[in-house]
Structure formats: structure tokens, C-alpha cells
N, C-alpha and C. Protein backbone atom coordinates (compact mmCIF):
# COMPACT_ATOMS: atom_id res chain seq x y z
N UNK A 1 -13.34 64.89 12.32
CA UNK A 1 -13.44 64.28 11.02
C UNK A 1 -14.80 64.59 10.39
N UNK A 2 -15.92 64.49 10.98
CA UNK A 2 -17.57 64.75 10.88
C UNK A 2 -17.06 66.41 10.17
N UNK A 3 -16.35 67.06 10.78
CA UNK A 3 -16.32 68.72 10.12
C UNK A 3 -15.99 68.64 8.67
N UNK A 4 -14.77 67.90 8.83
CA UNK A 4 -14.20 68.26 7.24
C UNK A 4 -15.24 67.13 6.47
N UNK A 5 -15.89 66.53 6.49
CA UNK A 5 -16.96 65.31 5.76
C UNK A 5 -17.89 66.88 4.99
N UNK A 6 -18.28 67.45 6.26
CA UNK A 6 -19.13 68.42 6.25
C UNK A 6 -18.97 69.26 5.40
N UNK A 7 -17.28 70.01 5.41
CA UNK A 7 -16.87 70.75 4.36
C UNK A 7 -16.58 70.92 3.45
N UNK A 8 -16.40 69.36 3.04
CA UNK A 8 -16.31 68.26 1.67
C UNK A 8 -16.93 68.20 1.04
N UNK A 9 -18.36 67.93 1.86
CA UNK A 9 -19.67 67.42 0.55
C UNK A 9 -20.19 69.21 0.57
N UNK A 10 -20.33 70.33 0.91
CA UNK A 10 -20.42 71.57 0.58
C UNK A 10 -19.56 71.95 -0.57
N UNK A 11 -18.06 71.34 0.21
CA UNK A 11 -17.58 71.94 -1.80
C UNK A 11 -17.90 71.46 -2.85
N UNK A 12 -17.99 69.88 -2.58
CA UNK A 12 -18.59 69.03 -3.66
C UNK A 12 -19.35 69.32 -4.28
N UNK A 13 -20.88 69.49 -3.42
CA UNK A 13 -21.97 70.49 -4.24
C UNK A 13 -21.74 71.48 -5.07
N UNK A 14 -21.15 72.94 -4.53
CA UNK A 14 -20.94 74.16 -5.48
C UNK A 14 -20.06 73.38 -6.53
N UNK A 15 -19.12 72.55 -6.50
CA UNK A 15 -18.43 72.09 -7.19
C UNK A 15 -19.29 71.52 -8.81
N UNK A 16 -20.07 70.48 -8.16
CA UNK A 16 -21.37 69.64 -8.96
C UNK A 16 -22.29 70.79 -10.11
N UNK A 17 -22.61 71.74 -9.30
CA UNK A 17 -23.70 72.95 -10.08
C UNK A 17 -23.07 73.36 -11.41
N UNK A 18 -21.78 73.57 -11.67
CA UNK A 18 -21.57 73.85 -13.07
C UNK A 18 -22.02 72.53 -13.94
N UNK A 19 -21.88 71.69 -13.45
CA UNK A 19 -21.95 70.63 -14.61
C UNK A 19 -23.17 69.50 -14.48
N UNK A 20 -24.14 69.41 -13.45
CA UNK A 20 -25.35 68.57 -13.06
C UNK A 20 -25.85 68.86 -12.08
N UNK A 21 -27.12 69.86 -12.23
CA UNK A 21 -27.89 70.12 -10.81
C UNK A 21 -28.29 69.23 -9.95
N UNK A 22 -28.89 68.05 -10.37
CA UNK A 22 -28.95 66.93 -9.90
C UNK A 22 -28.20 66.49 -8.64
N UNK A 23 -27.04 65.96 -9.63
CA UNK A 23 -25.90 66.04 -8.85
C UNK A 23 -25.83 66.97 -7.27
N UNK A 24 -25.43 67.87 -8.01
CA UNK A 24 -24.96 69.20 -6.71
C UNK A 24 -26.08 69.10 -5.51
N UNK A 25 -27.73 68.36 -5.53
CA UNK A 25 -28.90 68.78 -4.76
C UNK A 25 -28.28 66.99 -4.17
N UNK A 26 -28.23 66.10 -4.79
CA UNK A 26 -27.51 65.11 -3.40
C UNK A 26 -26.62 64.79 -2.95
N UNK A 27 -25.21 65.78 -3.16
CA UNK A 27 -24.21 66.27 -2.68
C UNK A 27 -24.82 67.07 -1.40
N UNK A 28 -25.32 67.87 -1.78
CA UNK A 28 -26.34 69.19 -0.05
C UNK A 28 -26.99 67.79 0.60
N UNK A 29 -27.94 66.67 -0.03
CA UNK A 29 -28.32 66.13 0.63
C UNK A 29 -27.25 65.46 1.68
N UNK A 30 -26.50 64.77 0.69
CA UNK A 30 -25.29 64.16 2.06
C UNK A 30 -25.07 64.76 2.78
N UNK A 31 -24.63 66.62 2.62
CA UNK A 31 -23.98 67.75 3.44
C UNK A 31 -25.03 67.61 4.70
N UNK A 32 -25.95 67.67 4.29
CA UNK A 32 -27.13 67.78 6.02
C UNK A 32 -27.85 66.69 6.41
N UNK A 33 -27.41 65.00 6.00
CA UNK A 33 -27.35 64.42 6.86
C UNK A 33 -25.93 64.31 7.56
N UNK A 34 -24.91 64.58 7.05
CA UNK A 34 -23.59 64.57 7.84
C UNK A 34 -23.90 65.86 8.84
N UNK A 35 -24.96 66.99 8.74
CA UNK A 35 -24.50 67.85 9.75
C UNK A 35 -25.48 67.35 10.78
N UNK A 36 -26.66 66.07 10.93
CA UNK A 36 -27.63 65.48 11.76
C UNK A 36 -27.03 64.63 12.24
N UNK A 37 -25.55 64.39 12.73
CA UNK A 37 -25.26 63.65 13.58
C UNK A 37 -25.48 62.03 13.21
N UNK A 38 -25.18 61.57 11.88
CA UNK A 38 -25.54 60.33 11.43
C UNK A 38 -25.29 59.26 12.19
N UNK A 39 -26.09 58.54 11.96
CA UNK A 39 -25.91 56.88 12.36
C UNK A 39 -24.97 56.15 11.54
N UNK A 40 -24.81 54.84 11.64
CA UNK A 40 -24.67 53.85 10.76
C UNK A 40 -25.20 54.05 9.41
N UNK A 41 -26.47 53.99 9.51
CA UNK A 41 -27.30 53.86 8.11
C UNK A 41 -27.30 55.21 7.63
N UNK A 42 -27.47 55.92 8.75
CA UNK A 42 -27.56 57.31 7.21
C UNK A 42 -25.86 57.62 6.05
N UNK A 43 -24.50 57.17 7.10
CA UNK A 43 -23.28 56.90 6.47
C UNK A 43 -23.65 56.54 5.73
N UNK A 44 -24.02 55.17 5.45
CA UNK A 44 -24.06 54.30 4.48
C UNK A 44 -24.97 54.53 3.31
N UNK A 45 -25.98 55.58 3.75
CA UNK A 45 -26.60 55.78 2.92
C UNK A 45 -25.96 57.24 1.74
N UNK A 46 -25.38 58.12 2.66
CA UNK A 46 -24.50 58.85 2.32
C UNK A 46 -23.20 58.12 1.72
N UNK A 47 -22.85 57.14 1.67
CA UNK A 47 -21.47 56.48 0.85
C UNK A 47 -22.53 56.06 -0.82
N UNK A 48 -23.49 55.71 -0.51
CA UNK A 48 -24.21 55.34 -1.33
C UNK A 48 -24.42 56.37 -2.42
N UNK A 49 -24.97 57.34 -2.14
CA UNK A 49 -25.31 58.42 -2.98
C UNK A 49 -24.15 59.24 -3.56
N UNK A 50 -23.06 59.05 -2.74
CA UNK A 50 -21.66 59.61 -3.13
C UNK A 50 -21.67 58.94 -4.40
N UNK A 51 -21.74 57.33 -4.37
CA UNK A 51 -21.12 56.50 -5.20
C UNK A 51 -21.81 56.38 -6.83
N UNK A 52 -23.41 56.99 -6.48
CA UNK A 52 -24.23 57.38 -7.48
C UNK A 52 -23.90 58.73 -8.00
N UNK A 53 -23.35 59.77 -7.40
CA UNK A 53 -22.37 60.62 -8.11
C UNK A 53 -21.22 60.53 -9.31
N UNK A 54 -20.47 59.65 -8.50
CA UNK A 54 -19.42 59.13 -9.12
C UNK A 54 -19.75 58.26 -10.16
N UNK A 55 -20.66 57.75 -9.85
CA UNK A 55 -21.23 56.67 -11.50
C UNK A 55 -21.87 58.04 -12.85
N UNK A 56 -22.62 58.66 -12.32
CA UNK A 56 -23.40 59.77 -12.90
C UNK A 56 -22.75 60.72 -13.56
N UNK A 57 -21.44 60.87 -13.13
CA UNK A 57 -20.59 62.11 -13.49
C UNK A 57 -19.91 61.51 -15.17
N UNK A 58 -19.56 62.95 -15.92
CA UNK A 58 -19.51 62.33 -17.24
C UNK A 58 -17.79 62.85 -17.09
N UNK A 59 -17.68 62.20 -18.56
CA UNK A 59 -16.20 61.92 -18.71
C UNK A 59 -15.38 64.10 -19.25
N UNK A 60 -14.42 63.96 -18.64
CA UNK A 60 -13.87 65.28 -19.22
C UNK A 60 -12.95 65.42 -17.35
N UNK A 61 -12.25 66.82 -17.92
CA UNK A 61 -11.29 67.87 -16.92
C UNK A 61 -11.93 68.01 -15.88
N UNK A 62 -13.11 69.03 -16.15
CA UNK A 62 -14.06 69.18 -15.17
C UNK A 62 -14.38 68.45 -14.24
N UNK A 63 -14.84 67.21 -14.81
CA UNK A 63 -15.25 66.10 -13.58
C UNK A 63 -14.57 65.51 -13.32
N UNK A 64 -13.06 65.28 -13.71
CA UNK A 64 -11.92 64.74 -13.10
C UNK A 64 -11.90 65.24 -11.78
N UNK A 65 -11.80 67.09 -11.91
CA UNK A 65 -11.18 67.34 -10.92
C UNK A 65 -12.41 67.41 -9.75
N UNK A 66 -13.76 66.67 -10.08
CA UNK A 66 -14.35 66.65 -9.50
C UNK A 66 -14.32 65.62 -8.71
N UNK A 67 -14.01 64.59 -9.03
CA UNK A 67 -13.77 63.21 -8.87
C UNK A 67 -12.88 62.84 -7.76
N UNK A 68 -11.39 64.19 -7.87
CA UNK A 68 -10.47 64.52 -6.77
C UNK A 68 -11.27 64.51 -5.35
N UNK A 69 -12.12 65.60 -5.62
CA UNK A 69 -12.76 65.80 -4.51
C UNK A 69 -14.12 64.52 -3.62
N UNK A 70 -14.86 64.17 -4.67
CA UNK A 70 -15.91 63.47 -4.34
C UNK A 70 -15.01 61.90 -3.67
N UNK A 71 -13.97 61.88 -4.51
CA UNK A 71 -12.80 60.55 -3.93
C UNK A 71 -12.59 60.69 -2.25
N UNK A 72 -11.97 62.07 -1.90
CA UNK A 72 -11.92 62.44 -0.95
C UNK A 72 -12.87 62.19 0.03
N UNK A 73 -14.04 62.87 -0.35
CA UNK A 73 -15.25 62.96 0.95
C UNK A 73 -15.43 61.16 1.09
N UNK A 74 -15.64 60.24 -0.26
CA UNK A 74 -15.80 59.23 0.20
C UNK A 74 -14.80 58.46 1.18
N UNK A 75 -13.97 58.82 0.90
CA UNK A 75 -12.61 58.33 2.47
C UNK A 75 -13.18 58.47 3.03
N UNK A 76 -13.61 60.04 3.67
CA UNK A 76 -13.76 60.41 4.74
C UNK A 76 -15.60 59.38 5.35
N UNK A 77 -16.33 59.65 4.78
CA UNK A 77 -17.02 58.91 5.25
C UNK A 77 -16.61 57.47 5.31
N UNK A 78 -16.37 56.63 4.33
CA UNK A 78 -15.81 55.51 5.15
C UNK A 78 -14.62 55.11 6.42
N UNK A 79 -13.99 56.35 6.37
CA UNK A 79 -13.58 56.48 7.61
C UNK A 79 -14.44 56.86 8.74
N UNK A 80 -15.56 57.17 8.56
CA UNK A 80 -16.52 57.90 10.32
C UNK A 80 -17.51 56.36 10.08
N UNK A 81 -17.67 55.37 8.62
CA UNK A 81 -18.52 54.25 9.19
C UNK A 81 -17.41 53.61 10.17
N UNK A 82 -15.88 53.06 9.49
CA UNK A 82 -15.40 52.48 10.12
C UNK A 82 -14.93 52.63 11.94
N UNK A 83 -15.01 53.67 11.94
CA UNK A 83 -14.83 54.34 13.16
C UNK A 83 -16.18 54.11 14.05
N UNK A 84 -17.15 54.01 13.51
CA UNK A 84 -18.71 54.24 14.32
C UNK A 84 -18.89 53.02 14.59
N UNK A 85 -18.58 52.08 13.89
CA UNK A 85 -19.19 50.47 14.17
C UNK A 85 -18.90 49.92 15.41
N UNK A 86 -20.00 49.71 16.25
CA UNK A 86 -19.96 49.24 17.48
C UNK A 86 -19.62 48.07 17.46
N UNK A 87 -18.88 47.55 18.63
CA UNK A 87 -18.45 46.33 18.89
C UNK A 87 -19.75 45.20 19.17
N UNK A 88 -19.42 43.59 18.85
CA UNK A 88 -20.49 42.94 18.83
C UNK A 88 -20.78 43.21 20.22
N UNK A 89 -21.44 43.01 21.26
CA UNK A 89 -21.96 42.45 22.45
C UNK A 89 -21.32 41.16 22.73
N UNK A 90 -20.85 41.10 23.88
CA UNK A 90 -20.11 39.78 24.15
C UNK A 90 -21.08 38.64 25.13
């Protein structure tokens, strides 16, 4: 699952560069903390910045079909937090 997260926020990026450089440079950022083996917090910090994408992105086709995608990767990372969360200590 960590692969395709990986291959997600890479397309995302090239995806991002036509329409907000910005954008596209913390899309790569998510891309290489997802390839450092994240924790908890860096997920979360990576769901975070996804979600500042998705606020940032402007209205039209283009970023619809951007939206497809960035929708996507965010599953996927909330699927590797939900998956990572350690059980309390008993």
C-alpha cells in the first residue's frame, strides 16, 4: 500500500505543475516522506498537507481531474494511518 501512496503523490505532483508550483513542491514533499518509512506523525502530517492542496486548488476541469487523484492518495494514506495505529498497552 506504502508503494502505490508513493506512486500517487508522484503523479499528483507532475499532475499539480501545470497549474501551481507550489502545489506540485508539497505533493514531492509528501512523495519523500512516504518513501522515509513514516511514522504516525509524519502520515498525519502528510494527510495534512494533502488537505492544504485540496483547499488551495482552484475551481475548473483541470483540477477536478486533479482532485480524482489527490482524493485517491488521501484514502490511501488514511488507510496506512489506520493500519499503523498501535494498540493501547494493556
Amino acid at each position: 500500500m506504502l508503494d502505490n501512496a508513493i506512486q500517487e503523490a508522484a503523479r499528483l505532483a507532475s499532475s499539480l505543475r501545470s497549474i501551481d508550483q507550489s502545489a506540485s513542491h508539497s505533493a514531492e514533499a509528501v512523495r519523500d516522506t512516504l518513501q522515509s518509512s513514516p511514522d504516525d506523525d509524519a502520515l498525519l502530517a502528510c494527510a495534512a498537507t494533502l488537505e492544504a492542496i485540496n483547499d488551495a486548488l482552484p475551481a475548473g476541469t483541470l483540477a477536478g481531474l486533479i482532485r480524482i487523484r489527490l482524493t485517491r492518495l488521501q484514502g490511501i494514506v488514511n488507510a496506512l494511518i489506520d493500519t499503523d495505529t498501535t494498540p493501547p498497552a494493556a
